[in-house]
PDB file of N, CA and C in Angstrom:
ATOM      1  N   UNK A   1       4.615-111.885  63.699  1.00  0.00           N
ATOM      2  CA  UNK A   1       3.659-112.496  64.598  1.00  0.00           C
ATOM      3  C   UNK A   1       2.265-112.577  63.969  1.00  0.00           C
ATOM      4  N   UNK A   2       1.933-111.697  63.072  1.00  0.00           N
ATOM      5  CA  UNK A   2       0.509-111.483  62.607  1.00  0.00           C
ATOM      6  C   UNK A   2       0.312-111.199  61.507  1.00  0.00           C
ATOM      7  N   UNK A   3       1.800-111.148  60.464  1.00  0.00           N
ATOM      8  CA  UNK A   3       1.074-111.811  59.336  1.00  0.00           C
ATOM      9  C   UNK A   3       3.012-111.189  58.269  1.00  0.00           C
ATOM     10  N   UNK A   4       2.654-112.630  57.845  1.00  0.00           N
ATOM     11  CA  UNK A   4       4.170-112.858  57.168  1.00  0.00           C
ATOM     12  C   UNK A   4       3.775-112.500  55.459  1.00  0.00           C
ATOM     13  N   UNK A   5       4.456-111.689  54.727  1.00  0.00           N
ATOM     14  CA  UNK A   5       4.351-111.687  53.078  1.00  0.00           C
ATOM     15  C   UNK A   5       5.563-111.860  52.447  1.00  0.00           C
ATOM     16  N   UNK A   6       5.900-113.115  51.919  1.00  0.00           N
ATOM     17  CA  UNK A   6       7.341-113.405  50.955  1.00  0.00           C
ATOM     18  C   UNK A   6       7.109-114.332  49.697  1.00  0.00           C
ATOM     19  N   UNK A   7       8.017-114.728  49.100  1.00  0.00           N
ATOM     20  CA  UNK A   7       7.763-115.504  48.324  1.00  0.00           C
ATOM     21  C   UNK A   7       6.260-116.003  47.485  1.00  0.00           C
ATOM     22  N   UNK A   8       5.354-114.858  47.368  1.00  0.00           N
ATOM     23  CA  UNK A   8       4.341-114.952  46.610  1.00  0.00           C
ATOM     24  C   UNK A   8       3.181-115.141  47.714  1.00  0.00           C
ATOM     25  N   UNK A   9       3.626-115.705  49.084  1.00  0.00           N
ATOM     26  CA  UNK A   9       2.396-116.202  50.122  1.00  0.00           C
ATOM     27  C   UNK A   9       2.261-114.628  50.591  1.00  0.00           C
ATOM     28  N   UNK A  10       0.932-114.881  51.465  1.00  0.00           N
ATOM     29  CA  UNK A  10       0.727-113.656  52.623  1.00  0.00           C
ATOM     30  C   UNK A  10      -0.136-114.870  53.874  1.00  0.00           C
ATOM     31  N   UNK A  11       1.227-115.514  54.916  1.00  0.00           N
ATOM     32  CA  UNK A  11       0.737-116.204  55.879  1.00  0.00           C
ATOM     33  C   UNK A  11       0.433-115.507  57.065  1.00  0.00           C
ATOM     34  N   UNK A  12      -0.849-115.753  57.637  1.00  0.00           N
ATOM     35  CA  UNK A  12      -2.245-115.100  58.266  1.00  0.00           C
ATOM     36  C   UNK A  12      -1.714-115.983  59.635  1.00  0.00           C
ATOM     37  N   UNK A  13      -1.364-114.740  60.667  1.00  0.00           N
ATOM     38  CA  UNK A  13      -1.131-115.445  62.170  1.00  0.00           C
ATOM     39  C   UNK A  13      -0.087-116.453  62.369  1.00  0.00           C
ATOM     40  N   UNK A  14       0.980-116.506  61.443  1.00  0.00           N
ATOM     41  CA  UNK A  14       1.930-117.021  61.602  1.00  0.00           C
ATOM     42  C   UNK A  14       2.726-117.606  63.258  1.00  0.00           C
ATOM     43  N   UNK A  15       3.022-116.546  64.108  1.00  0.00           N
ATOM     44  CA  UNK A  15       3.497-116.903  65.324  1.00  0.00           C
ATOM     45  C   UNK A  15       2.383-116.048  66.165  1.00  0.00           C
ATOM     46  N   UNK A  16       1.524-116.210  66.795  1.00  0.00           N
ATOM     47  CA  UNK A  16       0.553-115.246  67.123  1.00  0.00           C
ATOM     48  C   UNK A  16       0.818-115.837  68.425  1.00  0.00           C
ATOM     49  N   UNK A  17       1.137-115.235  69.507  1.00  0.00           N
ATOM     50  CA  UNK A  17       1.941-115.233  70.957  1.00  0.00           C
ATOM     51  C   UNK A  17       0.541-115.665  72.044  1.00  0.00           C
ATOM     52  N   UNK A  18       0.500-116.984  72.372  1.00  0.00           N
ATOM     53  CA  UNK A  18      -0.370-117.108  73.468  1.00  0.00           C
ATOM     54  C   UNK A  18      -1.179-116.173  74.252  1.00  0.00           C
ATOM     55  N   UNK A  19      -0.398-114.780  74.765  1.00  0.00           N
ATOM     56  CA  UNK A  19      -1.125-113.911  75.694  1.00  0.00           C
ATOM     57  C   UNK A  19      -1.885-113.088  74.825  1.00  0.00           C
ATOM     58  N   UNK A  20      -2.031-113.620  73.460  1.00  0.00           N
ATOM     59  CA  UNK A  20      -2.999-112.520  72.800  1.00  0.00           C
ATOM     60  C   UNK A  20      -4.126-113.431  72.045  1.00  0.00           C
ATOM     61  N   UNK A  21      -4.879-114.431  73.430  1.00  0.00           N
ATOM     62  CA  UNK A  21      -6.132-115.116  72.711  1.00  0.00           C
ATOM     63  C   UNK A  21      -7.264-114.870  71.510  1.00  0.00           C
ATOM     64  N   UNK A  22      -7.271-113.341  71.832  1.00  0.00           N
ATOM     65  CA  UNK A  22      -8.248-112.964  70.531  1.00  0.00           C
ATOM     66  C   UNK A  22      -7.727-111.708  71.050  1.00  0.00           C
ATOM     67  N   UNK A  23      -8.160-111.333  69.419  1.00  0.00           N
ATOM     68  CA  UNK A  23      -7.736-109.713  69.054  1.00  0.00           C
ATOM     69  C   UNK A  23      -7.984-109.449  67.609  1.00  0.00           C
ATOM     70  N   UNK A  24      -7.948-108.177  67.096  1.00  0.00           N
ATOM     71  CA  UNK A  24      -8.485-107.916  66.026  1.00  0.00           C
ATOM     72  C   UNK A  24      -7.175-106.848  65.679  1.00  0.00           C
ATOM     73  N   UNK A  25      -7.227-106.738  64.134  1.00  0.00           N
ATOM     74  CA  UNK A  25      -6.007-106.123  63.640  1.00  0.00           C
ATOM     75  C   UNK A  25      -6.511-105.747  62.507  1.00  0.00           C
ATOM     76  N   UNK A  26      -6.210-103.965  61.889  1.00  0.00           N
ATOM     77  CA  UNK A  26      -6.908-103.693  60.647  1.00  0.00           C
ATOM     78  C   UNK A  26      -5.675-102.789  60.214  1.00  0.00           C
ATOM     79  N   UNK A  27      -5.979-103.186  58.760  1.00  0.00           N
ATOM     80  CA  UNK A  27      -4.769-102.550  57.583  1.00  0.00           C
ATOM     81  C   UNK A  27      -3.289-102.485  57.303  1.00  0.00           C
ATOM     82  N   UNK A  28      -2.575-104.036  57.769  1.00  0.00           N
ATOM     83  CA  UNK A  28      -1.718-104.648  57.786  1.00  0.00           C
ATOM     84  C   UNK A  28      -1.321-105.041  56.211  1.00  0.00           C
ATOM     85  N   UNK A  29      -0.111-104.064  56.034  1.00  0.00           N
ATOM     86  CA  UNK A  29      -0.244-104.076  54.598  1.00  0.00           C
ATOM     87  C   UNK A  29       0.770-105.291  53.988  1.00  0.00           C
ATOM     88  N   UNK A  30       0.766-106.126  52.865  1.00  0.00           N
ATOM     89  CA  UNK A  30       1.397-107.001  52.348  1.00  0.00           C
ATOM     90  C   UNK A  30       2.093-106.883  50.848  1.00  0.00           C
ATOM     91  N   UNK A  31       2.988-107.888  50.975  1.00  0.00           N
ATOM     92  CA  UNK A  31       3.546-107.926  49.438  1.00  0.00           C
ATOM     93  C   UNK A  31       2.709-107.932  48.449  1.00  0.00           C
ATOM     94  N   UNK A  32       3.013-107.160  47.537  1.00  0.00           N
ATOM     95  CA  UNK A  32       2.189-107.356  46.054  1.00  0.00           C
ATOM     96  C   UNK A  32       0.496-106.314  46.365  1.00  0.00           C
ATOM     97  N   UNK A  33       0.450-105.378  47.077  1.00  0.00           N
ATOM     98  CA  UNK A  33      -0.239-104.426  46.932  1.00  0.00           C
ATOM     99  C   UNK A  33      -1.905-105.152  47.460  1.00  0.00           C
ATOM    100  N   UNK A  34      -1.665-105.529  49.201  1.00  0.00           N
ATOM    101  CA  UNK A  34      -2.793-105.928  49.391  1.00  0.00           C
ATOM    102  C   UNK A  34      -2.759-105.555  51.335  1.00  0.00           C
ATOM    103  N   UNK A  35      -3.900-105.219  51.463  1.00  0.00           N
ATOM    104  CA  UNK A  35      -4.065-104.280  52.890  1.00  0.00           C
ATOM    105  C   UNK A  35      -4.921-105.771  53.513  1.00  0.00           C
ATOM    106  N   UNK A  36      -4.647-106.051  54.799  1.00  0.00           N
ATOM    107  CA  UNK A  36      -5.316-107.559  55.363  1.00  0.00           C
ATOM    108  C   UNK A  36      -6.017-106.589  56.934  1.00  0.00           C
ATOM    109  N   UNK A  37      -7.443-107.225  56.792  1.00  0.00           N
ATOM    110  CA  UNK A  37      -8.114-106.841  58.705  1.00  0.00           C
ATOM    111  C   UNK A  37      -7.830-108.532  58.914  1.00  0.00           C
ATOM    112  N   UNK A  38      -7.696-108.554  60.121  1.00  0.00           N
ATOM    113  CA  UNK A  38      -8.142-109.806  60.862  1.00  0.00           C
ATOM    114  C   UNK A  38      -8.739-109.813  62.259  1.00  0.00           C
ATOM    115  N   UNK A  39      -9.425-110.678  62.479  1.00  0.00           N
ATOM    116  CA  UNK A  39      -9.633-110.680  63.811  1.00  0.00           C
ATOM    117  C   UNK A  39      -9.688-112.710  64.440  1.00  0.00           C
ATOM    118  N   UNK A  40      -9.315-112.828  65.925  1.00  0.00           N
ATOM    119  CA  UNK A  40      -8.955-114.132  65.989  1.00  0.00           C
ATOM    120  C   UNK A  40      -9.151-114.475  67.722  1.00  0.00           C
ATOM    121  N   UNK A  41     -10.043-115.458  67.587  1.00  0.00           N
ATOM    122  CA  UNK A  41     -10.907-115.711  68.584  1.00  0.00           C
ATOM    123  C   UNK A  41      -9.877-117.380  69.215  1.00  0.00           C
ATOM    124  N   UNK A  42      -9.777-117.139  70.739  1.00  0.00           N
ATOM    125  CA  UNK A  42      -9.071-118.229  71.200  1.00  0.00           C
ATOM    126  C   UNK A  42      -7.837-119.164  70.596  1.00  0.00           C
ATOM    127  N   UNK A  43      -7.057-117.904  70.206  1.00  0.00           N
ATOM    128  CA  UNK A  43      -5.490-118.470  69.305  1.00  0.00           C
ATOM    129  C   UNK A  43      -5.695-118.882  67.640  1.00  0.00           C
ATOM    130  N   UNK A  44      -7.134-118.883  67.301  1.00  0.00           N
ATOM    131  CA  UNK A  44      -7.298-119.298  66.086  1.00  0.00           C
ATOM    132  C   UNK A  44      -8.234-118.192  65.150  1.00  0.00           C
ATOM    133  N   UNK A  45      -7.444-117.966  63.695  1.00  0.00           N
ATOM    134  CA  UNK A  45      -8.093-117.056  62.985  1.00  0.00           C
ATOM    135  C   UNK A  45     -10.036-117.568  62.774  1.00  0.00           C
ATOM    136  N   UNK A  46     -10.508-116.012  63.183  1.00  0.00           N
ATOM    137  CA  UNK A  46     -11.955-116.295  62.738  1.00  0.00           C
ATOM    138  C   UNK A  46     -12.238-115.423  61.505  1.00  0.00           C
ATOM    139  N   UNK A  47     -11.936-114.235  61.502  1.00  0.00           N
ATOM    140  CA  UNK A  47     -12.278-113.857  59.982  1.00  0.00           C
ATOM    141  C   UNK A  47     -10.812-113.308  59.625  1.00  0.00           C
ATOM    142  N   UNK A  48     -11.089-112.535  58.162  1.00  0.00           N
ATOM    143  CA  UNK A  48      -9.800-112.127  57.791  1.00  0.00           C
ATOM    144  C   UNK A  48     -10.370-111.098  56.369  1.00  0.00           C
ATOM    145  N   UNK A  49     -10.331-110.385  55.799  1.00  0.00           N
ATOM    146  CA  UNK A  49     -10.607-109.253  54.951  1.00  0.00           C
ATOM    147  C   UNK A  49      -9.416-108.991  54.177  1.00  0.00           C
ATOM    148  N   UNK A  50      -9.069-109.380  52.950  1.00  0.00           N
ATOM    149  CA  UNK A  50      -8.423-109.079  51.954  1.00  0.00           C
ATOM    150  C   UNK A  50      -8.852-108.168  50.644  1.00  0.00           C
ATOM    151  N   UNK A  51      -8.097-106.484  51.016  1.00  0.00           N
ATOM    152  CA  UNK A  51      -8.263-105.545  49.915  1.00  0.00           C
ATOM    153  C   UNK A  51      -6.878-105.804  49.198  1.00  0.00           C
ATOM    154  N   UNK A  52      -7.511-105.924  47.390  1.00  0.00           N
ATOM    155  CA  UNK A  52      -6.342-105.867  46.553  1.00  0.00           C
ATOM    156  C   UNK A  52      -6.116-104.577  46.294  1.00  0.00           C
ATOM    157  N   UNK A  53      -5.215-103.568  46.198  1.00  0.00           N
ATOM    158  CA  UNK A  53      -4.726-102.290  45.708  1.00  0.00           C
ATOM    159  C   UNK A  53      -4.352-102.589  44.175  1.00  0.00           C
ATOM    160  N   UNK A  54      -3.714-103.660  43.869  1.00  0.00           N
ATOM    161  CA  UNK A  54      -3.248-103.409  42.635  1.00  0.00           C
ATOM    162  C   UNK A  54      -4.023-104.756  41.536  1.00  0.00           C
ATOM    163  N   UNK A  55      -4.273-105.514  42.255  1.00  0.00           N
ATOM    164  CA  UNK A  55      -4.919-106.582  40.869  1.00  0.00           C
ATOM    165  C   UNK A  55      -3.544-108.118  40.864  1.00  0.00           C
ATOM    166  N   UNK A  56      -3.295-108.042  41.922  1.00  0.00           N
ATOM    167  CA  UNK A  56      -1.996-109.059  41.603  1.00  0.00           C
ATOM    168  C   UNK A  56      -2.735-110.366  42.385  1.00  0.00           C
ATOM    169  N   UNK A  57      -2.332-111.585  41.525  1.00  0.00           N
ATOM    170  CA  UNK A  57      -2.675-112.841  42.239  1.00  0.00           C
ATOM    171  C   UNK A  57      -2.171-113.049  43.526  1.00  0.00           C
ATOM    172  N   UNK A  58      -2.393-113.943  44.334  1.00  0.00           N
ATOM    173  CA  UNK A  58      -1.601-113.973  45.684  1.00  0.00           C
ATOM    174  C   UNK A  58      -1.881-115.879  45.891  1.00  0.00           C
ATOM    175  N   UNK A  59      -1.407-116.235  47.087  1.00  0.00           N
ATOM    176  CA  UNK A  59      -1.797-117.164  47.613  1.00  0.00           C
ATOM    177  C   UNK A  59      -1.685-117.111  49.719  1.00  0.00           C
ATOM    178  N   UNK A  60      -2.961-117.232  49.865  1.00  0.00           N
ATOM    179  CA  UNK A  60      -3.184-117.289  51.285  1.00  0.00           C
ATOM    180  C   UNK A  60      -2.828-118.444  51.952  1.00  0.00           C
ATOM    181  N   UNK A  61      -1.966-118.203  53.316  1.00  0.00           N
ATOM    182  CA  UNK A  61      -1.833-119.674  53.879  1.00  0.00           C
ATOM    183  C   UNK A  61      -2.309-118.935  55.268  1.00  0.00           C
ATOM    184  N   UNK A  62      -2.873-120.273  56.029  1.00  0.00           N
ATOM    185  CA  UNK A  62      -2.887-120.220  57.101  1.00  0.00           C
ATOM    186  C   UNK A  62      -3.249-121.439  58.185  1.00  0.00           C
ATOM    187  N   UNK A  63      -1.982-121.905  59.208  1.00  0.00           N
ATOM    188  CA  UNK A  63      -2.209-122.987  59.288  1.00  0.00           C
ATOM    189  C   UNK A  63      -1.647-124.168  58.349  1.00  0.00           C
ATOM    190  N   UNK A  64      -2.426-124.964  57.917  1.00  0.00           N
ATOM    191  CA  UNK A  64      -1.726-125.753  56.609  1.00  0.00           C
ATOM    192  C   UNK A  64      -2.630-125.538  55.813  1.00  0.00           C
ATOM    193  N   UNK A  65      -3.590-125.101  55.478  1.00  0.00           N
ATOM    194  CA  UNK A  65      -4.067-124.391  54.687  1.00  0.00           C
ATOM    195  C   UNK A  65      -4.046-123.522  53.803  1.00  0.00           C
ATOM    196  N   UNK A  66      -3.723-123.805  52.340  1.00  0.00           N
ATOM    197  CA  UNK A  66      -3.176-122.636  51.389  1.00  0.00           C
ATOM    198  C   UNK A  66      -4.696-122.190  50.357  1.00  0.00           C
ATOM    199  N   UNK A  67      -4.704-121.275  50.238  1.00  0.00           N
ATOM    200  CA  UNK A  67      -5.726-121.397  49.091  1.00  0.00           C
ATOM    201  C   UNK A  67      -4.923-119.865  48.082  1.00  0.00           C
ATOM    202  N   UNK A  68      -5.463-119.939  46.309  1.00  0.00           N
ATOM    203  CA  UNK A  68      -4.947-119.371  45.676  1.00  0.00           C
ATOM    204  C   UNK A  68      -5.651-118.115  44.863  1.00  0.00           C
ATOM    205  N   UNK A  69      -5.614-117.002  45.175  1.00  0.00           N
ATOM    206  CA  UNK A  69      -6.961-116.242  45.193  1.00  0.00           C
ATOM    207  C   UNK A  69      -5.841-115.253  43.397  1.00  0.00           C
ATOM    208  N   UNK A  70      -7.275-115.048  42.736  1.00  0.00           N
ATOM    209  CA  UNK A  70      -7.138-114.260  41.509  1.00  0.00           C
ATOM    210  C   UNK A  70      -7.546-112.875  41.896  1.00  0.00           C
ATOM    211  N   UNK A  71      -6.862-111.693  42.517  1.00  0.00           N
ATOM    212  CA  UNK A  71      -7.651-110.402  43.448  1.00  0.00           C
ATOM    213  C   UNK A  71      -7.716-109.620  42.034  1.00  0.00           C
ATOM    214  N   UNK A  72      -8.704-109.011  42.232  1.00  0.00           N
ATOM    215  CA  UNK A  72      -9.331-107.737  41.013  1.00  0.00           C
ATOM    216  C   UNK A  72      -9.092-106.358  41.807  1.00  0.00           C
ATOM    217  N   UNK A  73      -8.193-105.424  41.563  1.00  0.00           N
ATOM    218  CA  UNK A  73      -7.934-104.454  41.970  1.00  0.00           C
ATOM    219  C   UNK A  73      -8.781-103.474  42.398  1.00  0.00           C
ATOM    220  N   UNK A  74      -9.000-103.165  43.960  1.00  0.00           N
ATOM    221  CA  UNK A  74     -10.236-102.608  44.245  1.00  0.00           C
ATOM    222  C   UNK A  74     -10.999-103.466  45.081  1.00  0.00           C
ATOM    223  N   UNK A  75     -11.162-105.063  44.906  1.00  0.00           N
ATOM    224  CA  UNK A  75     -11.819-105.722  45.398  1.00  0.00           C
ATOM    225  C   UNK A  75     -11.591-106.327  46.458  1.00  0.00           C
ATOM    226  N   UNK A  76     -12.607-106.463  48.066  1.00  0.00           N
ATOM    227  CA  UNK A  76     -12.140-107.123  48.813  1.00  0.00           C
ATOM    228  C   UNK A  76     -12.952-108.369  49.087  1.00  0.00           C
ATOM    229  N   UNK A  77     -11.722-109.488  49.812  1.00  0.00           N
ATOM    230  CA  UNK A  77     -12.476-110.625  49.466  1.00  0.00           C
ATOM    231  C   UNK A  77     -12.418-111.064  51.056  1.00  0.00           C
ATOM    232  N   UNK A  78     -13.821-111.876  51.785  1.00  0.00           N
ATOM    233  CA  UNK A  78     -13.580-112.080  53.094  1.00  0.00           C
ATOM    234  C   UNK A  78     -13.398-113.511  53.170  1.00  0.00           C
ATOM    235  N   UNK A  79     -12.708-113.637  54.250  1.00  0.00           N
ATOM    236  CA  UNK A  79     -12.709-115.366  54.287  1.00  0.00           C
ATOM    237  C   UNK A  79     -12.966-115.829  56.157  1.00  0.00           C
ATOM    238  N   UNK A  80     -13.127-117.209  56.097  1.00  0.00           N
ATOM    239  CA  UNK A  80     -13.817-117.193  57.366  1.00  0.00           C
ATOM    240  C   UNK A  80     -12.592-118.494  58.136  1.00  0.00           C
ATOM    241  N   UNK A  81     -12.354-118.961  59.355  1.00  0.00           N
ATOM    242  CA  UNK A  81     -11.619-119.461  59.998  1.00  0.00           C
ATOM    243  C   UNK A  81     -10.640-120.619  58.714  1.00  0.00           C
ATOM    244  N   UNK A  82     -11.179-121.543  57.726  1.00  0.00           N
ATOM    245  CA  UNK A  82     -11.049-122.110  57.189  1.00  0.00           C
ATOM    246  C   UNK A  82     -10.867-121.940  55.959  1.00  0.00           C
ATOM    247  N   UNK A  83     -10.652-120.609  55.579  1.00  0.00           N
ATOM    248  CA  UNK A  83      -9.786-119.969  54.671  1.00  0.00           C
ATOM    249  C   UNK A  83     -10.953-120.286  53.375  1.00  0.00           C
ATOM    250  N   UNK A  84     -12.458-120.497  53.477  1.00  0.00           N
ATOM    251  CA  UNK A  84     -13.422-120.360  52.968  1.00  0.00           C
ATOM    252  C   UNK A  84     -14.122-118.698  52.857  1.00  0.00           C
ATOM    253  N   UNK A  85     -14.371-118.496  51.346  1.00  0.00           N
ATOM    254  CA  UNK A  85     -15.132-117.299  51.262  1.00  0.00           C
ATOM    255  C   UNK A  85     -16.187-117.354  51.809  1.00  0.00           C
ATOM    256  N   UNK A  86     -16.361-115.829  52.494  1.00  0.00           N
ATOM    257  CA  UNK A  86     -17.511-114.982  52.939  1.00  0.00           C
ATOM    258  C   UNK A  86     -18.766-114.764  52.389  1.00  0.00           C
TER     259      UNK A  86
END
């Protein structure tokens, strides 16, 4: 419901269930060594916080929106409704 990791993606709010208009979610851990906060205002992601643990590339989707992030181990990267950095 709140956040899918396979095949190289980590998709952000995937099936996110009507009765939960906004809500916030912290340290949702993903494939390839990466911990996700989110929080999501009227059914749609508003921010989102990506810590890398290990240094591994990833690619974010959300929506139809993919973008392809290079993570530096240690580093977190924020992004805002439109899958634009913070």
């Amino acid at each position: 419901m709140l956040l899918q990791s396979h095949r190289g993606f980590i998709h952000l709010l995937p099936a996110l269930p009507k009765a939960w208009p906004r809500g916030e979610v912290r340290g949702l851990c993903a494939r390839g060594g990466f911990d996700i906060d989110m929080k999501w205002e009227n059914g749609k992601l508003s921010e989102c916080r990506i810590l890398s643990k290990a240094g591994n590339p990833c690619r974010i989707r959300y929506g139809e929106k993919t973008i392809e992030l290079e993570a530096k181990k240690g580093i977190s990267y924020s992004f805002g409704r439109d899958l634009r950095k913070l």
